[in-house]
Every structure is written in C-alpha cells, then in structure tokens.
N, C-alpha and C. Protein backbone atom coordinates (compact mmCIF):
# COMPACT_ATOMS: atom_id res chain seq x y z
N UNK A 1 20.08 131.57 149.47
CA UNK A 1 19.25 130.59 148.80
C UNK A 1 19.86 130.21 147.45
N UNK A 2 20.41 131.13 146.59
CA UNK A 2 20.98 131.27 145.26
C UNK A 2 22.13 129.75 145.75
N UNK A 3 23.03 130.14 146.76
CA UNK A 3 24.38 129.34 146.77
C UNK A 3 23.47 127.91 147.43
N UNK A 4 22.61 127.61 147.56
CA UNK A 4 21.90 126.16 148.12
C UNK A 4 21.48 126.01 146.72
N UNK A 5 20.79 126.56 146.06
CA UNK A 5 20.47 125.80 144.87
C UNK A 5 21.49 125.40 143.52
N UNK A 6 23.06 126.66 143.48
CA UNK A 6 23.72 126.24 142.93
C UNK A 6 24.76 125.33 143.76
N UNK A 7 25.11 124.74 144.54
CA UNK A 7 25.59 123.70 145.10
C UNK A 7 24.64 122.61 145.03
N UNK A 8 23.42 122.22 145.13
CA UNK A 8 22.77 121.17 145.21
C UNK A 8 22.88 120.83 143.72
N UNK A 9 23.06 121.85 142.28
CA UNK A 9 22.86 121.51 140.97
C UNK A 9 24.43 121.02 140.89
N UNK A 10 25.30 121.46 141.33
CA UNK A 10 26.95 121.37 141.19
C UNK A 10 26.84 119.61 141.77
N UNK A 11 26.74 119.34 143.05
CA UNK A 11 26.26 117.96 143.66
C UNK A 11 25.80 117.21 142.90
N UNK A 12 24.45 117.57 142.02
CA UNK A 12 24.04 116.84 140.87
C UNK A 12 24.91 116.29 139.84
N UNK A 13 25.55 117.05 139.28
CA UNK A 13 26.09 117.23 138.50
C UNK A 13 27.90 116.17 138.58
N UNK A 14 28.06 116.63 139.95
CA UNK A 14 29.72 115.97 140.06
C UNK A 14 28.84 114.23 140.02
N UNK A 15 28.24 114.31 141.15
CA UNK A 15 27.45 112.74 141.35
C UNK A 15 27.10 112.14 140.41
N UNK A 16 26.21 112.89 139.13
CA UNK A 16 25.71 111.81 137.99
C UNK A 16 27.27 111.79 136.61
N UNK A 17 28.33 112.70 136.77
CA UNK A 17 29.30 112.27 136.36
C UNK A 17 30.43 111.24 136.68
N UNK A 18 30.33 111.06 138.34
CA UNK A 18 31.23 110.30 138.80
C UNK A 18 30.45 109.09 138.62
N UNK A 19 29.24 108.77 138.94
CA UNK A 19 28.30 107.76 138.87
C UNK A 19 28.49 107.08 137.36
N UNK A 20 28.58 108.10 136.36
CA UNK A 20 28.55 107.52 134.86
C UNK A 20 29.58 107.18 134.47
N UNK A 21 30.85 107.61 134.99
CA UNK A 21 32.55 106.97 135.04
C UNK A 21 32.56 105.44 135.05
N UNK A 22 32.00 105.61 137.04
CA UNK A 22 32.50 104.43 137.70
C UNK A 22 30.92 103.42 137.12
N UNK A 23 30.35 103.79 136.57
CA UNK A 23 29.65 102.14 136.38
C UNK A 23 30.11 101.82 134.97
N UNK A 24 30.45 102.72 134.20
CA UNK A 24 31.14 102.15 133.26
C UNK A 24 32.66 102.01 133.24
N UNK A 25 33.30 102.05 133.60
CA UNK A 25 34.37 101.22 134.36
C UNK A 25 34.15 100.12 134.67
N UNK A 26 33.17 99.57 135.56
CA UNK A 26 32.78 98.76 136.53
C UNK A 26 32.62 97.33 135.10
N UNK A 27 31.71 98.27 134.51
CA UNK A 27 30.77 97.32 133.77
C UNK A 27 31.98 96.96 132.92
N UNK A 28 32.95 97.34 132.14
CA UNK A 28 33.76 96.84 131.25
C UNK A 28 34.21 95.82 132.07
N UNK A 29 35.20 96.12 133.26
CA UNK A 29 35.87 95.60 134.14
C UNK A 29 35.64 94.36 134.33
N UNK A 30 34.04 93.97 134.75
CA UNK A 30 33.44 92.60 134.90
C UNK A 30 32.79 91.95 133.21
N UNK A 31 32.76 92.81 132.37
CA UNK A 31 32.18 92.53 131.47
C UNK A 31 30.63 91.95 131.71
N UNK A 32 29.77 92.83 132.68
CA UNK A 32 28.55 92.54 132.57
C UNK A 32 27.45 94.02 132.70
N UNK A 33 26.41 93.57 133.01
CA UNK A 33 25.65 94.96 133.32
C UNK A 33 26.12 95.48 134.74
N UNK A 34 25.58 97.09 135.09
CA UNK A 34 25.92 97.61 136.13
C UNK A 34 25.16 96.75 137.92
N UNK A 35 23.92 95.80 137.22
CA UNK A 35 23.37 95.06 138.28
C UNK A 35 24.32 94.29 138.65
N UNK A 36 24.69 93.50 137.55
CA UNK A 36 25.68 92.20 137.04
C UNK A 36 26.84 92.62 138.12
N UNK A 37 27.71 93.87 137.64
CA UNK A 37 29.03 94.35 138.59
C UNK A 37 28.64 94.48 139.56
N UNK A 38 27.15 94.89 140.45
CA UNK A 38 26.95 95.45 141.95
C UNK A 38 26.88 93.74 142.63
N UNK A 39 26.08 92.96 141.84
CA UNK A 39 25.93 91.62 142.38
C UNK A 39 27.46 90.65 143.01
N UNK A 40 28.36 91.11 141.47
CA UNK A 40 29.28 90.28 142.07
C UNK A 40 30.21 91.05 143.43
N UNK A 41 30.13 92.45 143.80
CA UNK A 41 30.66 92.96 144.70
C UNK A 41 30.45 92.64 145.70
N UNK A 42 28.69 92.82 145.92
CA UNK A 42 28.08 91.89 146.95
C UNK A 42 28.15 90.71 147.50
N UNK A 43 28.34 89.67 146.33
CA UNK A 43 28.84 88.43 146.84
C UNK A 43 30.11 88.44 147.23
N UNK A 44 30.94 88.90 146.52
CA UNK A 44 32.62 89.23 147.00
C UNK A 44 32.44 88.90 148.60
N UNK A 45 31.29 89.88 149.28
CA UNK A 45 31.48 90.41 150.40
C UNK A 45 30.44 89.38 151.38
N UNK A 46 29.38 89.05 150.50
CA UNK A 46 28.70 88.46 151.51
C UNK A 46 27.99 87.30 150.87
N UNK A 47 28.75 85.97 150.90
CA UNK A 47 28.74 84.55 149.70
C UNK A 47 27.27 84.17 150.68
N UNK A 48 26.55 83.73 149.17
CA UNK A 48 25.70 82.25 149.88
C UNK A 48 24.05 83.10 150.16
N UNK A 49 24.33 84.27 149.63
CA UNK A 49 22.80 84.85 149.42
C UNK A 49 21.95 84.16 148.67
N UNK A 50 20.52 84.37 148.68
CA UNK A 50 19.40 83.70 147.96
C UNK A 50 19.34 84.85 147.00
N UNK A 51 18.95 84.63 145.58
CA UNK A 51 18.52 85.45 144.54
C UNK A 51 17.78 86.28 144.19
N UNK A 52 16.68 86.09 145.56
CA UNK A 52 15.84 87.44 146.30
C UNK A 52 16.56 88.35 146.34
N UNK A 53 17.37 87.83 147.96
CA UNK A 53 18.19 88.75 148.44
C UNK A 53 19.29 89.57 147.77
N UNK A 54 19.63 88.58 147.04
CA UNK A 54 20.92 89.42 146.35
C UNK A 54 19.85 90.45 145.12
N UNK A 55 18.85 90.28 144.53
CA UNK A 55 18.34 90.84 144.02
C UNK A 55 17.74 92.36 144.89
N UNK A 56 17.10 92.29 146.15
CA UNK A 56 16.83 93.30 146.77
C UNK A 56 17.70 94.05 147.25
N UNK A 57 19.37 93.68 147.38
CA UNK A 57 20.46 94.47 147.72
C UNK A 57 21.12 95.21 146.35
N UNK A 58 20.69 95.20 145.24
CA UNK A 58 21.29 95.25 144.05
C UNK A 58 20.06 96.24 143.53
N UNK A 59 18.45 96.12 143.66
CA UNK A 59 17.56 97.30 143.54
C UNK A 59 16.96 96.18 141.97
N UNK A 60 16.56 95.14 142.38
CA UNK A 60 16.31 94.42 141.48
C UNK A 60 14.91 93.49 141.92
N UNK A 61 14.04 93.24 141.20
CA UNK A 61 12.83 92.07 141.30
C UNK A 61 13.20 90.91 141.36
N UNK A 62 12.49 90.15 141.88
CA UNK A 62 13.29 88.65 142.06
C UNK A 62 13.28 88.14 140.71
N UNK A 63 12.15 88.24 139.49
CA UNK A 63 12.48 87.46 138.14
C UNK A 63 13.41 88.27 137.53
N UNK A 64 14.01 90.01 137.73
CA UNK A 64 15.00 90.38 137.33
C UNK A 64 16.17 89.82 137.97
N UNK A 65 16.62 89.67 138.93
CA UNK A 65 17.75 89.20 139.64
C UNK A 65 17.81 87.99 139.01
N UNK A 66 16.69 86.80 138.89
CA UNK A 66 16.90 85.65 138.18
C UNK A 66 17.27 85.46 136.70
N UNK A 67 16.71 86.25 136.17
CA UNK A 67 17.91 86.80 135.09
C UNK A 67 18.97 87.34 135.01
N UNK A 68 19.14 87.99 135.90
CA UNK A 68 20.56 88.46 135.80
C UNK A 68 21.55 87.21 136.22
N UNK A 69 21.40 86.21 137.53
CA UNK A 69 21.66 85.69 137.76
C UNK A 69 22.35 84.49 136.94
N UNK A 70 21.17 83.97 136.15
CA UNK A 70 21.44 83.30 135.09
C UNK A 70 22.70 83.47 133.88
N UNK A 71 22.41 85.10 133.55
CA UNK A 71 23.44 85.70 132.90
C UNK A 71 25.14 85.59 133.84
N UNK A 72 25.11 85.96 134.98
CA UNK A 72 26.47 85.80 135.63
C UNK A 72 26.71 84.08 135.67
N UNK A 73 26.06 83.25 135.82
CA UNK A 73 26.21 81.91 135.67
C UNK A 73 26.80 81.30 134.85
N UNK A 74 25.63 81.84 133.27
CA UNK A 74 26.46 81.31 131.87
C UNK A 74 27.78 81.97 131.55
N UNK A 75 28.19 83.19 132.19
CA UNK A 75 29.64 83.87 131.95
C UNK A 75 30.54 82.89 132.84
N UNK A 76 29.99 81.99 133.41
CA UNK A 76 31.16 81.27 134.63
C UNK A 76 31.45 82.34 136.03
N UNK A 77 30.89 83.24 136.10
CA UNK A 77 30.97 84.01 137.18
C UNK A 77 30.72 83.82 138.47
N UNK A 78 29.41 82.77 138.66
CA UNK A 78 28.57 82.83 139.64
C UNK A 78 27.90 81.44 139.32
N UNK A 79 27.73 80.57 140.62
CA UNK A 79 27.27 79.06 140.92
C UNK A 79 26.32 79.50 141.64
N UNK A 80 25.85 78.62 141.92
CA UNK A 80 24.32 78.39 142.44
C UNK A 80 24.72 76.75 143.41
N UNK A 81 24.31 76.80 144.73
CA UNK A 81 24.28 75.60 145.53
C UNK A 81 23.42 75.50 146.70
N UNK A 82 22.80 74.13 146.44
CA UNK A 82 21.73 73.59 146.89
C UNK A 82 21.89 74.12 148.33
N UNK A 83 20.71 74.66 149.14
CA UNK A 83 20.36 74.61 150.43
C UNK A 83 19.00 74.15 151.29
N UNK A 84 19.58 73.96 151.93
CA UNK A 84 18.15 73.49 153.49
C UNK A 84 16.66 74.08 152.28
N UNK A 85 15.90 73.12 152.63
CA UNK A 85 14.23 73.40 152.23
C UNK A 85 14.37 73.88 151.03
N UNK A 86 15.33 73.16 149.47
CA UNK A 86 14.86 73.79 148.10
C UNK A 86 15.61 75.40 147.98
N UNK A 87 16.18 75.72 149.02
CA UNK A 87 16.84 77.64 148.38
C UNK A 87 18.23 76.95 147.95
N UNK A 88 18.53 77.96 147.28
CA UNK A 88 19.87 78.06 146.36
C UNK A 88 20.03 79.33 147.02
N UNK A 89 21.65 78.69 147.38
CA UNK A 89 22.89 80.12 147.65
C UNK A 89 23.78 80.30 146.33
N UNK A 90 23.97 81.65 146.60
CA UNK A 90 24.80 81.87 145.20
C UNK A 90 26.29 82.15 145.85
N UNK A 91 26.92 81.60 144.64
CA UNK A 91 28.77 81.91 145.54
C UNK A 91 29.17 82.55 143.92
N UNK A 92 29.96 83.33 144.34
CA UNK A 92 30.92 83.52 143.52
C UNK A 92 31.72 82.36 142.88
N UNK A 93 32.33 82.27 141.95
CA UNK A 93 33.75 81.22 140.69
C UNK A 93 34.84 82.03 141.11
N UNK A 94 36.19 81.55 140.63
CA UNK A 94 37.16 81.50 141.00
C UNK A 94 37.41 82.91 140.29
N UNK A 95 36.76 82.63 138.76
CA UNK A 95 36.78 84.08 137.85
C UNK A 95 35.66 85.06 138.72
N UNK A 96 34.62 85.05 138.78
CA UNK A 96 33.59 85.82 139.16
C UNK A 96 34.51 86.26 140.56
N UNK A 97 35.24 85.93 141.44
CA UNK A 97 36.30 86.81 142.61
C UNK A 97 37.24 87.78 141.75
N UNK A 98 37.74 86.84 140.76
CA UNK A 98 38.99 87.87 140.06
C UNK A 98 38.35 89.32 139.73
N UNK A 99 37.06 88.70 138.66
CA UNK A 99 36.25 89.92 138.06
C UNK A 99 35.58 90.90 139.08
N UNK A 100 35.44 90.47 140.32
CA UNK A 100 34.75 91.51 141.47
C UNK A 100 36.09 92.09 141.73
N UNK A 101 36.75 92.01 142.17
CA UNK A 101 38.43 92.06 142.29
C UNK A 101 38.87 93.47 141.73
N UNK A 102 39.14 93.37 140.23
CA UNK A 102 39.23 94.19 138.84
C UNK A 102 38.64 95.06 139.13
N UNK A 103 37.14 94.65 139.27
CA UNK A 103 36.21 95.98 139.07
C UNK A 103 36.28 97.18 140.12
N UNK A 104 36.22 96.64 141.75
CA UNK A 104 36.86 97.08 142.77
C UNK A 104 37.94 98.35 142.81
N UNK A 105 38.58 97.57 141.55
CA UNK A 105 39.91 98.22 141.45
C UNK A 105 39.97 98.96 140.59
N UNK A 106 39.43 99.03 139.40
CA UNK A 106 39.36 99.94 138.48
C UNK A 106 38.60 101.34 139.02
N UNK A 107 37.35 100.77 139.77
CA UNK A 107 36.51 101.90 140.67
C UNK A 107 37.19 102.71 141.14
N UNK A 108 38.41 102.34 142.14
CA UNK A 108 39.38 103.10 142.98
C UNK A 108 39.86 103.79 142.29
N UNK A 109 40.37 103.51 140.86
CA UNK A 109 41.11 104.46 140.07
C UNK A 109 40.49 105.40 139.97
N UNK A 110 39.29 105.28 139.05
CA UNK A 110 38.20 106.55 138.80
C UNK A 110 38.22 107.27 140.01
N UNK A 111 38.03 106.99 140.78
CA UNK A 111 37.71 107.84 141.97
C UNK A 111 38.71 109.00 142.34
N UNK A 112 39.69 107.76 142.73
CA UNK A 112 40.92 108.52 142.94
C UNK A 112 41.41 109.24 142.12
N UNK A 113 41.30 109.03 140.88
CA UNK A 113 42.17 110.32 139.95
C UNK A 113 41.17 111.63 140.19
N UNK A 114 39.52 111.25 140.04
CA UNK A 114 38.57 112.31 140.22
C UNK A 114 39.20 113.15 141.75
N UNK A 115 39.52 112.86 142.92
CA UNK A 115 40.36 113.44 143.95
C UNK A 115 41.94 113.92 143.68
N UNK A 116 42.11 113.59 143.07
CA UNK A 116 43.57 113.90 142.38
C UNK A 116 43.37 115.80 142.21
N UNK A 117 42.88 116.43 141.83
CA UNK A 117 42.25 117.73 141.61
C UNK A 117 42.02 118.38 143.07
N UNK A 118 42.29 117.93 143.98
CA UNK A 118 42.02 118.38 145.94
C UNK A 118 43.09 118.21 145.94
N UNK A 119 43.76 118.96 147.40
CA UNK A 119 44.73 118.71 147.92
C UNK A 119 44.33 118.02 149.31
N UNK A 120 45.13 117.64 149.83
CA UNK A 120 45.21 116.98 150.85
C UNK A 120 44.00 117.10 152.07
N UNK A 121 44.52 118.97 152.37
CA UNK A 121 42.97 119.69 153.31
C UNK A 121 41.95 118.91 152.74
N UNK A 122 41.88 119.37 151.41
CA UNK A 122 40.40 119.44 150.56
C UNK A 122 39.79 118.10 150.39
N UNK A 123 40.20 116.90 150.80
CA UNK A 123 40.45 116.01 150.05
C UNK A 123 39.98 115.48 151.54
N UNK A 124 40.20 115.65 152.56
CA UNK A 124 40.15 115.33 154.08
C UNK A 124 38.59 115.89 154.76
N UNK A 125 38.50 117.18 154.14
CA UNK A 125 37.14 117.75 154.23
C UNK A 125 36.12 117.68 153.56
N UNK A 126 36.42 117.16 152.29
CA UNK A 126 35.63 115.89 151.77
C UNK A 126 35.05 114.77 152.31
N UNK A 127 35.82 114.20 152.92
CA UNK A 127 35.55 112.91 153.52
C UNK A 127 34.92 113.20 154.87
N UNK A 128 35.44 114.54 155.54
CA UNK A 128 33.84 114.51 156.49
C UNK A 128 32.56 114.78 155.97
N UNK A 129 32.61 115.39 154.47
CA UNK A 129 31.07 116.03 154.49
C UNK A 129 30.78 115.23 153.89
N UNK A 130 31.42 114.19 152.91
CA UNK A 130 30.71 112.92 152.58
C UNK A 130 29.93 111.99 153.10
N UNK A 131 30.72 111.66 154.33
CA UNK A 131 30.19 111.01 155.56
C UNK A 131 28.62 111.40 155.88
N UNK A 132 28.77 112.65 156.71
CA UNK A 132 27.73 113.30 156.78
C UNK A 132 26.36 113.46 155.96
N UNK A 133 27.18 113.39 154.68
CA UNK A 133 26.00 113.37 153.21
C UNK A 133 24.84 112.16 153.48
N UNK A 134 26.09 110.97 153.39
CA UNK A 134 25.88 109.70 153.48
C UNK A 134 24.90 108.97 154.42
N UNK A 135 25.50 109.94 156.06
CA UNK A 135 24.30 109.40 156.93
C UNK A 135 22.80 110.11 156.70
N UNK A 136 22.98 111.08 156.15
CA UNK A 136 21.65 111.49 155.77
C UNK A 136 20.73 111.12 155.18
N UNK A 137 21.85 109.95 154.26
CA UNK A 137 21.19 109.52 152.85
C UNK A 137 20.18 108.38 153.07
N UNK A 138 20.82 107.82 154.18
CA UNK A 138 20.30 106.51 155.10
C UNK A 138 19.00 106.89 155.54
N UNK A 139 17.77 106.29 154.94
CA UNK A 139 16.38 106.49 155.62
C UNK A 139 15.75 104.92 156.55
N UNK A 140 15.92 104.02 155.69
CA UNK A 140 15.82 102.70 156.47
C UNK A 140 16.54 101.48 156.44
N UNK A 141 15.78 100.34 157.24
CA UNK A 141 17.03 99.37 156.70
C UNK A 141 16.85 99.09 155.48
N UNK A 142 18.20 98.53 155.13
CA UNK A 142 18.25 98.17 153.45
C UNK A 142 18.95 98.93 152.42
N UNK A 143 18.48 100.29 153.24
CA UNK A 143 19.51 101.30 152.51
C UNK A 143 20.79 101.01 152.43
N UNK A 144 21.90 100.55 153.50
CA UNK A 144 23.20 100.26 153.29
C UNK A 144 23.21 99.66 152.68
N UNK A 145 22.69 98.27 152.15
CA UNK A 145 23.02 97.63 150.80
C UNK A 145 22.90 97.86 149.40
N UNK A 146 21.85 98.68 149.76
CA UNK A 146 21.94 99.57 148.33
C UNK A 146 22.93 100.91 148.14
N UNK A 147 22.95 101.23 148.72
CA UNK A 147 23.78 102.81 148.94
C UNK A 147 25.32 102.13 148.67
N UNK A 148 25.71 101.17 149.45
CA UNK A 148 27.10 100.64 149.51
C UNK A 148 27.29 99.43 148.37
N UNK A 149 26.32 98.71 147.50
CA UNK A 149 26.26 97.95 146.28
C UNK A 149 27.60 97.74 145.67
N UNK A 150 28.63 98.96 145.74
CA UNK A 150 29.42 98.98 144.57
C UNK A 150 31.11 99.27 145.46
N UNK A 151 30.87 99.26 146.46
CA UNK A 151 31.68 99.98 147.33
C UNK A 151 32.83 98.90 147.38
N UNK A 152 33.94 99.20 148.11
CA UNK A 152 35.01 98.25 148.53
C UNK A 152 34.41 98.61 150.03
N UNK A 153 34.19 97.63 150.55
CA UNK A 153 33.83 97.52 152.37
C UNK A 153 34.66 97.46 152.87
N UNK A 154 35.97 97.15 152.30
CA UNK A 154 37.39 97.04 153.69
C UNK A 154 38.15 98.58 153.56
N UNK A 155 38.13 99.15 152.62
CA UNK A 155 38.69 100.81 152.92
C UNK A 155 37.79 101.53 153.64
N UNK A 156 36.09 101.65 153.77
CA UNK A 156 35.65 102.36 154.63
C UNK A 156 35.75 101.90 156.32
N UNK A 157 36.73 100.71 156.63
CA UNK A 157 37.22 100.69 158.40
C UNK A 157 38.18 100.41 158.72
N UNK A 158 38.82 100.89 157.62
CA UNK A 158 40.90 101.25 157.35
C UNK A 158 41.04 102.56 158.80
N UNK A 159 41.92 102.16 159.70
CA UNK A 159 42.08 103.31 160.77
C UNK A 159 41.33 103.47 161.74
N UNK A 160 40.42 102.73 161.89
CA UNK A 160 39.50 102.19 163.08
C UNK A 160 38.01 103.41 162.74
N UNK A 161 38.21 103.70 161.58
CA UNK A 161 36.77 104.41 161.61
C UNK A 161 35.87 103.20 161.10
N UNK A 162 34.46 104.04 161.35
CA UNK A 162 33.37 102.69 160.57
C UNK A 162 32.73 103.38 159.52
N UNK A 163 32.06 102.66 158.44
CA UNK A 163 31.60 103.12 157.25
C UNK A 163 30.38 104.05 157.81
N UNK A 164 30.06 105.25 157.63
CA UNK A 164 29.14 106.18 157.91
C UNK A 164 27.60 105.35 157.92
N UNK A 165 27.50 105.17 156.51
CA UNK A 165 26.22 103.85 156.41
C UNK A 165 25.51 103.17 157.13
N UNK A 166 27.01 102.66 157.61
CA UNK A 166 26.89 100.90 158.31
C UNK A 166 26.73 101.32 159.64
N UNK A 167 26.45 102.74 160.22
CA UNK A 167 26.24 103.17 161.52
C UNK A 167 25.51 104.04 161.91
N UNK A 168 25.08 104.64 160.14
CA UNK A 168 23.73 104.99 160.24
C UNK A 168 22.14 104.03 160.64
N UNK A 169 22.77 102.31 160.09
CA UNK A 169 22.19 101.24 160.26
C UNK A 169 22.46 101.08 161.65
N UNK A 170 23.43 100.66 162.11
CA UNK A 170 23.53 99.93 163.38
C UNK A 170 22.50 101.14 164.69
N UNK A 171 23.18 102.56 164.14
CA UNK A 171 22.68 103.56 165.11
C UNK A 171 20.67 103.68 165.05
N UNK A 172 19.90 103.21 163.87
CA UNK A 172 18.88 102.62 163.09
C UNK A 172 18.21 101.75 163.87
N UNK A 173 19.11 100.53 164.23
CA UNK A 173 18.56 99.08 165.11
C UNK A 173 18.74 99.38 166.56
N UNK A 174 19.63 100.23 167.04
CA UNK A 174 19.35 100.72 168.43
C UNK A 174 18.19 101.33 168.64
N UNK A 175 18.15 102.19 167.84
CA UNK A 175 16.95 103.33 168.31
C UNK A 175 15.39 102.35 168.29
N UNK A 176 15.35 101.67 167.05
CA UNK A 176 13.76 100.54 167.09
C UNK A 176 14.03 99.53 168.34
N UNK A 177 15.04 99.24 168.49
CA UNK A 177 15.08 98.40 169.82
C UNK A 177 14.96 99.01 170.89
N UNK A 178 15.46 100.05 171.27
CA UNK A 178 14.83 101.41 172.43
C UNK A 178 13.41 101.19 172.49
N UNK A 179 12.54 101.85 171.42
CA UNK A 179 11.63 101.97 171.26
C UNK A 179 10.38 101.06 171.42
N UNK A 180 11.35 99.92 171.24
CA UNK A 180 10.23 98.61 171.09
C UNK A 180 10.29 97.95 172.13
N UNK A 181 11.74 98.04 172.97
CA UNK A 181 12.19 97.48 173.98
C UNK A 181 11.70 97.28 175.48
C-alpha cells in the first residue's frame, strides 16, 4: 500500500512538473495564454470550428472562448469566417500556423530532454504504461479533446500504432452502438 501511495505522489509530482514546463514553453512560444496555445493546436489540427466548440475542446465557456478568441484575432493569429445560418468558423493566419508550429515544437523539446534521463528499455516501457495510463484516463466522449489539447496528433500514429485516446474513443462509440444497436 506504502509503494501505491508513494508512486501515485511521485506521478503527481513528475505530471504537475512536466505540465508546468510544457505550458510555459507553450505559452512563450505562441506568446499567448495556455487556452490561447491549446486553441491554436487544435485548429492546427482541426480548421473551421465554431467558438463553442473550440471553446469546449480547450475546457473553456463559450463567453470565455469568445474572449480568448478575440484575443488570438487581435494578435493576427486567428480569423473568423462567415458560415451557413450566422456561425463563424475559426481558421488559423498564416502566423497563427507558424506559432502552433513553434509551440508544437518547443513542447517536443521539453519532453524529450525530460526522457533524455531513460534509456532506451526505460523509455519504451514508458510508452506502454503511458498508454495504458491514458486509456484509463478516458471516461467519456470529449475527453480526447481535452486530454490531447496540446498534443502533436501526427507522432502518436508514426509506425502504424493509434493514439491510445483516440481508441479509447473509437473503442467508446462501438460499445454505445452495441448497446443501443
């Protein structure tokens, strides 16, 4: 019991340090808040969201997201364009790609130097129990967009694996479709 409670405090502990790295990284990187950096990642990945949405994938209220929004706008980051029935999609600027880009990349660094300290084994057996962590972490939909907010999406299906997350979801919509089916 002793080694479950000092591993779950150690877990704490690596997580709210790596967490406090990489959003400040993030945040210099784009030069905005840590919403600000998760938003433009998101769009990076998935252009033409409504300000709801991008607000509910980011862990934000819709008049918070509309502020924030506003804020990535006046930086030149982020446009706004007219759609069907009065909604506005948001796209990324030519800068607001560069700055998702940067930040992306600066993230990787942090990370990676934080793995730099494993060797190879260690570093490999990591990445299964991460995984594992990860699908656990997954309770409903929605969770992958929040859980994955900050992520680079094209290294987690480098080698034909799939992002743990994104199949905790998919494996998620089978089972309610079973069920409902």
């Amino acid at each position: 019991m002793h080694d479950d409670f000092r591993t779950a405090n150690l877990l704490g502990a690596a997580t709210l340090a790596l967490s406090d790295v990489v959003v400040a990284e993030a945040t210099r990187a784009a030069g905005t808040s840590s919403s600000g950096a998760a938003a433009l990642v998101v769009l990076s990945t998935d252009p033409g969201l409504s300000v709801t949405e991008l607000g509910r994938r980011v862990g934000l209220s819709q008049s918070a997201a509309a502020r924030m929004v506003g804020g990535l706008e006046s930086q030149g980051l982020v446009h706004k364009e007219a759609s069907w029935g009065g909604w506005v999609r948001l796209r990324l600027s030519d800068l607001g790609e560069q700055a998702a880009r940067t930040l992306l990349a600066c993230r990787s660094d942090v990370l990676r130097q934080a793995l730099s300290h494993l060797d190879d084994g260690e570093r490999e057996q990591l990445g299964t129990l991460l995984s594992k962590l990860l699908t656990g972490l997954y309770r409903q939909p929605g969770d992958a967009e929040k859980i994955c907010r900050l992520c680079d999406r094209s290294v987690c299906v480098v080698g034909g694996e799939s992002c743990p997350v994104g199949q905790a979801d998919r494996d998620h919509q089978v089972s309610r479709e079973r069920d409902h089916g």
